[in-house]
PDB file of N, CA and C in Angstrom:
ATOM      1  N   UNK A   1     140.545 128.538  33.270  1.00  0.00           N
ATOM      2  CA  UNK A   1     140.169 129.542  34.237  1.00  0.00           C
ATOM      3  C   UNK A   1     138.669 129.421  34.513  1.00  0.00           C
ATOM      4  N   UNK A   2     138.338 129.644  35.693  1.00  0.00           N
ATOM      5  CA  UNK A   2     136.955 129.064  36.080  1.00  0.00           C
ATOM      6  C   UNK A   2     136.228 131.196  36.496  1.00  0.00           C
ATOM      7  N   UNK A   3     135.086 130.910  35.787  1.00  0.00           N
ATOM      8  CA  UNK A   3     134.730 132.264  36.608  1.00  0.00           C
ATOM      9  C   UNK A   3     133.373 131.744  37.057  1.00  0.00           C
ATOM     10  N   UNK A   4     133.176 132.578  38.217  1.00  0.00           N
ATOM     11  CA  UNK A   4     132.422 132.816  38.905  1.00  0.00           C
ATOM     12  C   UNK A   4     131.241 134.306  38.676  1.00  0.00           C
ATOM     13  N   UNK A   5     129.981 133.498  39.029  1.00  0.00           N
ATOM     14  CA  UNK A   5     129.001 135.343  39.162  1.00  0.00           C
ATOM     15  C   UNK A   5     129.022 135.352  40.495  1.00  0.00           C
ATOM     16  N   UNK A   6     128.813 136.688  40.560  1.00  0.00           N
ATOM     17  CA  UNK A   6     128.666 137.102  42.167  1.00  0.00           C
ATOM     18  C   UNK A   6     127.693 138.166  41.957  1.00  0.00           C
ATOM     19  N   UNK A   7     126.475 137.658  42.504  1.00  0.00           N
ATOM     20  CA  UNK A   7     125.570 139.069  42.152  1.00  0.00           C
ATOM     21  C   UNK A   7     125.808 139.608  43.946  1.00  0.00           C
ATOM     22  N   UNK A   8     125.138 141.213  43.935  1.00  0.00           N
ATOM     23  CA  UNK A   8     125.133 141.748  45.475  1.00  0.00           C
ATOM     24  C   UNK A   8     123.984 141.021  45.980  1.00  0.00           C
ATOM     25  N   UNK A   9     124.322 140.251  47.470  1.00  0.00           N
ATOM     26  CA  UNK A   9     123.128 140.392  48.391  1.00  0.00           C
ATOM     27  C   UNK A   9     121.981 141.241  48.915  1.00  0.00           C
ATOM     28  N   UNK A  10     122.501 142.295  49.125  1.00  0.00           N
ATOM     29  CA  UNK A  10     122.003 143.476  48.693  1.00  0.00           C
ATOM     30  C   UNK A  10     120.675 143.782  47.479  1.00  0.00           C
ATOM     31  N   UNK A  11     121.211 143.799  46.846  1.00  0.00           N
ATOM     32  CA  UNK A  11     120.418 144.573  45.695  1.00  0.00           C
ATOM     33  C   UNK A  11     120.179 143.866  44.739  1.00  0.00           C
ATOM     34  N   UNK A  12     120.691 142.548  44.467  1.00  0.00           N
ATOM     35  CA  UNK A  12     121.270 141.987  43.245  1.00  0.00           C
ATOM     36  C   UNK A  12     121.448 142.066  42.044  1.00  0.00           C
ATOM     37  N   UNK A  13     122.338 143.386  42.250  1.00  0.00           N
ATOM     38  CA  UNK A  13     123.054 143.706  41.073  1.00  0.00           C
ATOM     39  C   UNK A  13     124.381 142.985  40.766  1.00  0.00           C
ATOM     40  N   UNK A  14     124.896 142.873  39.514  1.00  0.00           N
ATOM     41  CA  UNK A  14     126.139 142.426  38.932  1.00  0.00           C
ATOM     42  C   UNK A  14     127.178 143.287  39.209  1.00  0.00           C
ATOM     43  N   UNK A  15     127.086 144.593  38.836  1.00  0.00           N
ATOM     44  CA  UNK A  15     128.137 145.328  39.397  1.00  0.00           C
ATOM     45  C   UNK A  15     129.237 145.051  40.582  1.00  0.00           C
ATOM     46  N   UNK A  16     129.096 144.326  40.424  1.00  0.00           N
ATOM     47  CA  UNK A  16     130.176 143.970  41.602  1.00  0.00           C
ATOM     48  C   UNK A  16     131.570 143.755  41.453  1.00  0.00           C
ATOM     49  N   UNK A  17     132.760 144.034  42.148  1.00  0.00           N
ATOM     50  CA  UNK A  17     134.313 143.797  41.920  1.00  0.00           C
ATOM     51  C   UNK A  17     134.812 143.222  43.257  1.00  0.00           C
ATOM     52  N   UNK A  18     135.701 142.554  43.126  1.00  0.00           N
ATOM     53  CA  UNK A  18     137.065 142.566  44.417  1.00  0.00           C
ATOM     54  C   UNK A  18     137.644 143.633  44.731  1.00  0.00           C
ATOM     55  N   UNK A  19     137.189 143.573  46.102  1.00  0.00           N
ATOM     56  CA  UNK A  19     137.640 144.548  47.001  1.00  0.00           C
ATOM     57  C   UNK A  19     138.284 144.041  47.838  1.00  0.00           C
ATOM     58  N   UNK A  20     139.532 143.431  47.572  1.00  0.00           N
ATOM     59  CA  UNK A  20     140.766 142.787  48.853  1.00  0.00           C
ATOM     60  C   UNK A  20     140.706 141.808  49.723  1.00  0.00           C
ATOM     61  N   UNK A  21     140.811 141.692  50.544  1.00  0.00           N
ATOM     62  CA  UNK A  21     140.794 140.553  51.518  1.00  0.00           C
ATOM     63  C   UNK A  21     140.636 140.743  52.846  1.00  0.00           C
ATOM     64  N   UNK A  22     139.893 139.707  53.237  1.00  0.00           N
ATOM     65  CA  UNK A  22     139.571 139.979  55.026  1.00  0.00           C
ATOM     66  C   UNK A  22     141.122 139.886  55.458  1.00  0.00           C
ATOM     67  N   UNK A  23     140.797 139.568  56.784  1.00  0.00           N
ATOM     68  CA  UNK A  23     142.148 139.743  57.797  1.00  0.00           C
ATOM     69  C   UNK A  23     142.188 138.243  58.030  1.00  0.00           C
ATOM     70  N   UNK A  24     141.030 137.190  57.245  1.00  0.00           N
ATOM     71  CA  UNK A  24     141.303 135.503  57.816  1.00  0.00           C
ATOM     72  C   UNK A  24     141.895 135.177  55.930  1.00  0.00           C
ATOM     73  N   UNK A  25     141.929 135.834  55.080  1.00  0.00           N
ATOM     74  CA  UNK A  25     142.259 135.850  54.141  1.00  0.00           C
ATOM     75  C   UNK A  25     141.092 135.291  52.641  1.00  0.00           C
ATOM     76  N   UNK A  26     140.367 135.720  53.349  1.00  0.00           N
ATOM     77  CA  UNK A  26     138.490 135.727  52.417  1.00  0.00           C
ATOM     78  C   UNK A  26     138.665 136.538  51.303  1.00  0.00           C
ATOM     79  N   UNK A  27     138.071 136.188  50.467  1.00  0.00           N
ATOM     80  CA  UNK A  27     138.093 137.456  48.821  1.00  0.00           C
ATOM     81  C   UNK A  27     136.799 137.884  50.031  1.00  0.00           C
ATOM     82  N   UNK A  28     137.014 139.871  49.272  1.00  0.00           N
ATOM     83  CA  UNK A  28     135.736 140.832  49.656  1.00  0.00           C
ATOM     84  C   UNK A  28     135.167 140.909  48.505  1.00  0.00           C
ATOM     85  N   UNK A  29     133.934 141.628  48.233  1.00  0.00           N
ATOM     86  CA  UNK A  29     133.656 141.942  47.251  1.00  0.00           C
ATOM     87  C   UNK A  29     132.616 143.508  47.332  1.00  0.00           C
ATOM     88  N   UNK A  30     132.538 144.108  46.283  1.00  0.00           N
ATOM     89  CA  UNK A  30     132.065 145.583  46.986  1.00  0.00           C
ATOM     90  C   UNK A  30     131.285 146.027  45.631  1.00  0.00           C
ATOM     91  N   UNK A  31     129.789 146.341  45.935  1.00  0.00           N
ATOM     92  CA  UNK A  31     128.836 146.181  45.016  1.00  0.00           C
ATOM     93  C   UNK A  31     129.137 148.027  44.172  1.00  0.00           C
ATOM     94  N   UNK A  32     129.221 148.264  42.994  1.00  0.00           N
ATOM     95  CA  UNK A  32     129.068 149.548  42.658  1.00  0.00           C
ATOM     96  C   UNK A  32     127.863 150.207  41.831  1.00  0.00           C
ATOM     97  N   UNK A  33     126.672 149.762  42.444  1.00  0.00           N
ATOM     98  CA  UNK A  33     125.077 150.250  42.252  1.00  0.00           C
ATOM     99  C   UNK A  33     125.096 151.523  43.115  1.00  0.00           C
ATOM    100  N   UNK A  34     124.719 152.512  42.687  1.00  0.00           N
ATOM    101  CA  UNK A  34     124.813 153.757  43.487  1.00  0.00           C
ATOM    102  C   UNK A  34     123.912 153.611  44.492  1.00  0.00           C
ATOM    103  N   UNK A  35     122.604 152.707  44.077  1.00  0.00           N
ATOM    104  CA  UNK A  35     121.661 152.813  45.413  1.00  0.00           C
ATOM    105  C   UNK A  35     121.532 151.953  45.764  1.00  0.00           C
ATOM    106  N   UNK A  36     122.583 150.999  46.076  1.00  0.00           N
ATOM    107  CA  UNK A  36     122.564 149.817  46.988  1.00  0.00           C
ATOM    108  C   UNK A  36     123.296 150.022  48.392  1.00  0.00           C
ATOM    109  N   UNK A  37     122.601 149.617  49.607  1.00  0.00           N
ATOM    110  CA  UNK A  37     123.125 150.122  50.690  1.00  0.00           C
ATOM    111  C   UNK A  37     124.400 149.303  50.875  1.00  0.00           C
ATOM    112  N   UNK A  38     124.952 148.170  50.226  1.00  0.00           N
ATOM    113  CA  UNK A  38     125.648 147.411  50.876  1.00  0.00           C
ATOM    114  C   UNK A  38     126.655 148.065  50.551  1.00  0.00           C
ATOM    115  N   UNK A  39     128.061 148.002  51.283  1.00  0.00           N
ATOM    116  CA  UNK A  39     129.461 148.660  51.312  1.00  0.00           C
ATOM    117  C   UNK A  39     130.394 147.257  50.362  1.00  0.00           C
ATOM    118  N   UNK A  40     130.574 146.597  51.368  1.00  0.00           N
ATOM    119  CA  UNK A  40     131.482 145.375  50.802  1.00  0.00           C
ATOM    120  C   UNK A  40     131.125 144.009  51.485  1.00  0.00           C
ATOM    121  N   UNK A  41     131.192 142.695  50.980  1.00  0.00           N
ATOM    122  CA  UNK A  41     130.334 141.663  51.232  1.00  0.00           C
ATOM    123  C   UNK A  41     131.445 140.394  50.943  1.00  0.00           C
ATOM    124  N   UNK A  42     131.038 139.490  51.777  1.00  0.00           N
ATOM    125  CA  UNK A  42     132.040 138.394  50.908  1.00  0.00           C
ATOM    126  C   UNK A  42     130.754 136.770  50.795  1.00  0.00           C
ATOM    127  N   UNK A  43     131.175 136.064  49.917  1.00  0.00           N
ATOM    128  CA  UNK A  43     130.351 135.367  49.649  1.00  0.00           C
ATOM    129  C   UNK A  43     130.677 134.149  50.622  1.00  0.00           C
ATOM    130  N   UNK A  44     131.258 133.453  51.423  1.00  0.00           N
ATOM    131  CA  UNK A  44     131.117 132.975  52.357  1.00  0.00           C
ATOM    132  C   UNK A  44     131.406 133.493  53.747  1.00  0.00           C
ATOM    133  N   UNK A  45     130.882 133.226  54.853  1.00  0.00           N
ATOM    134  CA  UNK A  45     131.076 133.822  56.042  1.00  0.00           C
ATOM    135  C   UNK A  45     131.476 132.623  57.329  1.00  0.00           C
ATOM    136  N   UNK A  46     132.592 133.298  57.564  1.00  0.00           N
ATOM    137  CA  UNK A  46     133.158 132.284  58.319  1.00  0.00           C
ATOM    138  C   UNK A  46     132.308 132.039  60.374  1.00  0.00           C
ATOM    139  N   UNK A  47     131.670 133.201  60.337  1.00  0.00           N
ATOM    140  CA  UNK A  47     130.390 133.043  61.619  1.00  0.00           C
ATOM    141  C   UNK A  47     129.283 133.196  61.271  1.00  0.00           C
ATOM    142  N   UNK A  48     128.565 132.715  61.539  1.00  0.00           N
ATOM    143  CA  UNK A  48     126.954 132.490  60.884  1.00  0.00           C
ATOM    144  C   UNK A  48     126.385 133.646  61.426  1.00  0.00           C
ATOM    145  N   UNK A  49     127.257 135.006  62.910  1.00  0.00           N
ATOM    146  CA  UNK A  49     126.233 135.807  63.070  1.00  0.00           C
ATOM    147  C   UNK A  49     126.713 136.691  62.187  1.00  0.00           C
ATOM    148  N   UNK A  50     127.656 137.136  61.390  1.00  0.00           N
ATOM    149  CA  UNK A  50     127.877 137.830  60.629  1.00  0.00           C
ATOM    150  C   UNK A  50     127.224 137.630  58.765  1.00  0.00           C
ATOM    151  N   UNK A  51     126.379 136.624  58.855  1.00  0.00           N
ATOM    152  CA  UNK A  51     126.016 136.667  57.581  1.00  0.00           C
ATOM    153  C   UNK A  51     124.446 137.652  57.807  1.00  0.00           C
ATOM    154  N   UNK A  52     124.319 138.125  56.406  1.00  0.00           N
ATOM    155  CA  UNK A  52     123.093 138.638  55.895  1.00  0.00           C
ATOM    156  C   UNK A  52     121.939 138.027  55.828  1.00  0.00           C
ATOM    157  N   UNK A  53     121.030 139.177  56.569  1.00  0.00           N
ATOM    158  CA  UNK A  53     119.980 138.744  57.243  1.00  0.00           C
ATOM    159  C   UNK A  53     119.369 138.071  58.664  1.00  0.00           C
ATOM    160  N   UNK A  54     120.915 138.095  59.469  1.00  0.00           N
ATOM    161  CA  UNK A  54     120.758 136.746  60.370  1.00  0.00           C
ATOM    162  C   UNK A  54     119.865 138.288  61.321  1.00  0.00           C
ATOM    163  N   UNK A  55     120.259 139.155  61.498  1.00  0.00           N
ATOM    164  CA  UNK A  55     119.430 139.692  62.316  1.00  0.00           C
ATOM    165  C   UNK A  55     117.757 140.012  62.336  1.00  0.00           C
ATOM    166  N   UNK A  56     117.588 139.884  61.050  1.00  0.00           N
ATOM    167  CA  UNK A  56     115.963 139.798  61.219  1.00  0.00           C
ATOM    168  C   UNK A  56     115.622 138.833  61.223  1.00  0.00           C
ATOM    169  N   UNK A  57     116.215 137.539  61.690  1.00  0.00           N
ATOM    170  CA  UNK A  57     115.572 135.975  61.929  1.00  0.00           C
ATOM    171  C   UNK A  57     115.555 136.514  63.270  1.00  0.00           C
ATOM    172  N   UNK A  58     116.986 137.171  63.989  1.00  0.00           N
ATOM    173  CA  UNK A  58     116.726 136.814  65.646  1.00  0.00           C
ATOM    174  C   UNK A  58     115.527 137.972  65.893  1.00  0.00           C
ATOM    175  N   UNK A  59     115.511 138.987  65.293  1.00  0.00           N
ATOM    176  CA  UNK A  59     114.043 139.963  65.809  1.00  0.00           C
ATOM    177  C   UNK A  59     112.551 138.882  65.229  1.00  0.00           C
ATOM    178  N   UNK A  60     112.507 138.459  64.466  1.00  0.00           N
ATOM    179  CA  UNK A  60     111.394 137.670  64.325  1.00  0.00           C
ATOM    180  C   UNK A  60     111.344 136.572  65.162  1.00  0.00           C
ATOM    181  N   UNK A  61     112.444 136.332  65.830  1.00  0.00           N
ATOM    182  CA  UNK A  61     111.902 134.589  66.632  1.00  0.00           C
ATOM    183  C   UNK A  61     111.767 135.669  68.234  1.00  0.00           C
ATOM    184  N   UNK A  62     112.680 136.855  68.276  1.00  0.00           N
ATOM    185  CA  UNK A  62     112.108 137.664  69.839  1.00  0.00           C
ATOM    186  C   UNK A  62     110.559 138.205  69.421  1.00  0.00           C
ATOM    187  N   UNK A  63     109.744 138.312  68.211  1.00  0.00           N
ATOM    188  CA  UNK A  63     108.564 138.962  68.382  1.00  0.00           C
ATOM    189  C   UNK A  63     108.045 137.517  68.633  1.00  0.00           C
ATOM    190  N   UNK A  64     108.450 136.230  68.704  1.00  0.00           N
ATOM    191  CA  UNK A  64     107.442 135.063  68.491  1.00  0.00           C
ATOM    192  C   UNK A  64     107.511 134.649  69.657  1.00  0.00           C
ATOM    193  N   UNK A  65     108.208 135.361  71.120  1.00  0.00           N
ATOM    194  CA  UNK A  65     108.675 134.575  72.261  1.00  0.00           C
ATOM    195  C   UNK A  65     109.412 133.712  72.661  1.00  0.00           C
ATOM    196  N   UNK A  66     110.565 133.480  71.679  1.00  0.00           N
ATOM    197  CA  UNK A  66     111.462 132.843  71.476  1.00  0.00           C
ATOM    198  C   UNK A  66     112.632 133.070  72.190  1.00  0.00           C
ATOM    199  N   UNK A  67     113.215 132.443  73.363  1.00  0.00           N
ATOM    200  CA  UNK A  67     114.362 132.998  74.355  1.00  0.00           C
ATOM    201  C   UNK A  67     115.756 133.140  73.501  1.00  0.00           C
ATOM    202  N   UNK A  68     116.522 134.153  74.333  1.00  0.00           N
ATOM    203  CA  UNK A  68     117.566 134.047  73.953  1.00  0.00           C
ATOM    204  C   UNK A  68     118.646 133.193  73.667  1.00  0.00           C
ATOM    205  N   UNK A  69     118.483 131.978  74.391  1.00  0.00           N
ATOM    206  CA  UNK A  69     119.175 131.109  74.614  1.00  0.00           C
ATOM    207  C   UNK A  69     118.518 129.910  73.499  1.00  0.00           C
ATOM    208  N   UNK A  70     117.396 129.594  72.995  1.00  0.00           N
ATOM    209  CA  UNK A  70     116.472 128.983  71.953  1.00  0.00           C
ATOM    210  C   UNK A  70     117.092 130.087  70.729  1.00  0.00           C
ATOM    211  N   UNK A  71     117.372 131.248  70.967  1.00  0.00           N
ATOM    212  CA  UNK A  71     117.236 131.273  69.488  1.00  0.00           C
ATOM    213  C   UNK A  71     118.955 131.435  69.131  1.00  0.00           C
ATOM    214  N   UNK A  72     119.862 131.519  70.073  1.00  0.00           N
ATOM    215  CA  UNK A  72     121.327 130.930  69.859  1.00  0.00           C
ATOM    216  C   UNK A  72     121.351 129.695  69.391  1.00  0.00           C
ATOM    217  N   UNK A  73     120.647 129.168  69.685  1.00  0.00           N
ATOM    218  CA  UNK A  73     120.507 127.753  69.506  1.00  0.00           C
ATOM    219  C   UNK A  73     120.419 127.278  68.288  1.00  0.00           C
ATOM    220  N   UNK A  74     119.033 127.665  67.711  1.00  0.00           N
ATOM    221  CA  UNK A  74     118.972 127.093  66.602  1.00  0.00           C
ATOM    222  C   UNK A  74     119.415 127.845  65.721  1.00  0.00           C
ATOM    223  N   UNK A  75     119.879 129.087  65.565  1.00  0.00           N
ATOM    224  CA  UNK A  75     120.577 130.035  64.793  1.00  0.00           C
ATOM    225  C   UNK A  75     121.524 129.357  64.462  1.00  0.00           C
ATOM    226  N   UNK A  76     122.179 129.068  65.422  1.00  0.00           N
ATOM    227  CA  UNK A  76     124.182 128.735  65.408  1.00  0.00           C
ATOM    228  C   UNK A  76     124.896 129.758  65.568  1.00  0.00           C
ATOM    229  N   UNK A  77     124.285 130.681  66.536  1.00  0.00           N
ATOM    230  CA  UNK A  77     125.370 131.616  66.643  1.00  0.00           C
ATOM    231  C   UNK A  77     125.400 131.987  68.222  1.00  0.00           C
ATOM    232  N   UNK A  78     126.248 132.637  68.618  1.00  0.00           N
ATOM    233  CA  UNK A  78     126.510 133.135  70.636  1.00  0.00           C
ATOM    234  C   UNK A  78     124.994 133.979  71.209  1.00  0.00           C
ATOM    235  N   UNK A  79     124.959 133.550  72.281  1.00  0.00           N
ATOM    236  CA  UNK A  79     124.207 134.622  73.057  1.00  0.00           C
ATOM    237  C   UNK A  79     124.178 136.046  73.155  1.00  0.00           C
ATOM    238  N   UNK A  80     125.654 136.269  72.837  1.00  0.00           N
ATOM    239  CA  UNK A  80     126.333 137.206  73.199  1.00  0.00           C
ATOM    240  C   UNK A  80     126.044 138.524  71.246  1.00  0.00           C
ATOM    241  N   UNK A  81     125.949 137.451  70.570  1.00  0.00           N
ATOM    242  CA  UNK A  81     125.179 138.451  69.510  1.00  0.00           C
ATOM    243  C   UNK A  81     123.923 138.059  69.576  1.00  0.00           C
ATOM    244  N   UNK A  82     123.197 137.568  69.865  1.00  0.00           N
ATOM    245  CA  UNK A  82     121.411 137.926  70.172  1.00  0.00           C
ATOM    246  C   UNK A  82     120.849 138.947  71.203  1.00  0.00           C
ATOM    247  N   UNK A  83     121.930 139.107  72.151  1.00  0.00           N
ATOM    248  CA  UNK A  83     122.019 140.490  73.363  1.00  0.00           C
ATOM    249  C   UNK A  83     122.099 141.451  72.476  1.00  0.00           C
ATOM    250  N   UNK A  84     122.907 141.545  71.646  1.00  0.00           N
ATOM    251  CA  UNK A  84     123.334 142.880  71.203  1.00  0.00           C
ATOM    252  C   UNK A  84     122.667 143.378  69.873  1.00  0.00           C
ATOM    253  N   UNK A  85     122.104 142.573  69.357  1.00  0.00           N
ATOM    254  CA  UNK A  85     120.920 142.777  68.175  1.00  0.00           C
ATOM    255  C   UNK A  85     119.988 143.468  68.916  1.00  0.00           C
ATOM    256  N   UNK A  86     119.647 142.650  69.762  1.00  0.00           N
ATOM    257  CA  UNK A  86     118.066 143.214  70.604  1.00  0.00           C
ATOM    258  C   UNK A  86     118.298 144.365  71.402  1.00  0.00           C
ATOM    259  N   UNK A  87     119.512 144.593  71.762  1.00  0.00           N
ATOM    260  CA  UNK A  87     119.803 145.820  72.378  1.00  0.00           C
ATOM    261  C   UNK A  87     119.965 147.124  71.673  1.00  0.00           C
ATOM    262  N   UNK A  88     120.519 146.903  70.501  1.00  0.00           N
ATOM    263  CA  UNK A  88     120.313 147.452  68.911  1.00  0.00           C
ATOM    264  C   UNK A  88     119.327 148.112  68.623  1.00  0.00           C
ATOM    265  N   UNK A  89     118.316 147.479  68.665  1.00  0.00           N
ATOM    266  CA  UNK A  89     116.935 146.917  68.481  1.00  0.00           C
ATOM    267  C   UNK A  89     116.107 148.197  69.181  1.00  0.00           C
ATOM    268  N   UNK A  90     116.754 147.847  70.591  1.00  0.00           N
ATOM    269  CA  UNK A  90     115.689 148.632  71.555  1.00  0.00           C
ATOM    270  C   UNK A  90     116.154 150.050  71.613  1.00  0.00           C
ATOM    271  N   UNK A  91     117.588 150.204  71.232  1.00  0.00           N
ATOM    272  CA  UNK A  91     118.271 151.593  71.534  1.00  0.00           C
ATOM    273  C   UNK A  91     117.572 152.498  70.143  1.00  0.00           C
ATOM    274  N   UNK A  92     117.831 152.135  68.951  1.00  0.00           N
ATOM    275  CA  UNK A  92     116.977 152.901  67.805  1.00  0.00           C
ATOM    276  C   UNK A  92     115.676 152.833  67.546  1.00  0.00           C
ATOM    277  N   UNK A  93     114.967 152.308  68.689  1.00  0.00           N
ATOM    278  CA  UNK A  93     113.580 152.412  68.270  1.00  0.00           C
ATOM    279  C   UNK A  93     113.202 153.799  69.405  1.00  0.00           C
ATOM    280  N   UNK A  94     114.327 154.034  70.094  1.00  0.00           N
ATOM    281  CA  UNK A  94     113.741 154.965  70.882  1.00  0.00           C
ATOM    282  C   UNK A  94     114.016 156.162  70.579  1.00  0.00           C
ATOM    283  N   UNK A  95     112.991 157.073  70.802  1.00  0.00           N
ATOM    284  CA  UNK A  95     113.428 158.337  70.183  1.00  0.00           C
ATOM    285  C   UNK A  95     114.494 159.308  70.493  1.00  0.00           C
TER     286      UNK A  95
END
């Protein structure tokens, strides 16, 4: 039997368990640190815009002047989530 650690992305705590399965059939995993914001996480991600952290690369390459279409690019991920980060973005910064 092979085990694996899985610390949280999040927080990196150990606390962590299986929490079921995606809908493409992924192990979840779901951190139980009371003050860790993360809910449930899986350790590979089958779209690169859904992994952790990818959104503060695309707000750091839009503060550097970096187009939308440049930073789909070298991200590896759609246009169509760099619109909606930055739109994100602009809707909660406003009061």
């Amino acid at each position: 039997m092979a085990l694996v650690n899985v610390k949280c992305p999040k927080c990196g705590g150990i606390q962590v368990y299986k929490h079921g399965t995606s809908e493409t059939g992924e192990q979840r995993y779901m951190c139980h640190n009371p003050e860790c914001p993360a809910k449930t996480f899986r350790l590979e991600y089958r779209y690169e815009g859904s992994r952790p952290g990818i959104e503060e690369k695309i707000i750091a390459m839009a503060a550097n002047a970096s187009g939308i279409r440049d930073t789909s690019r070298v991200l590896g991920i759609t246009t169509d989530k760099v619109m909606s980060t930055l739109k994100k973005r602009a809707n909660s910064s406003v009061p």
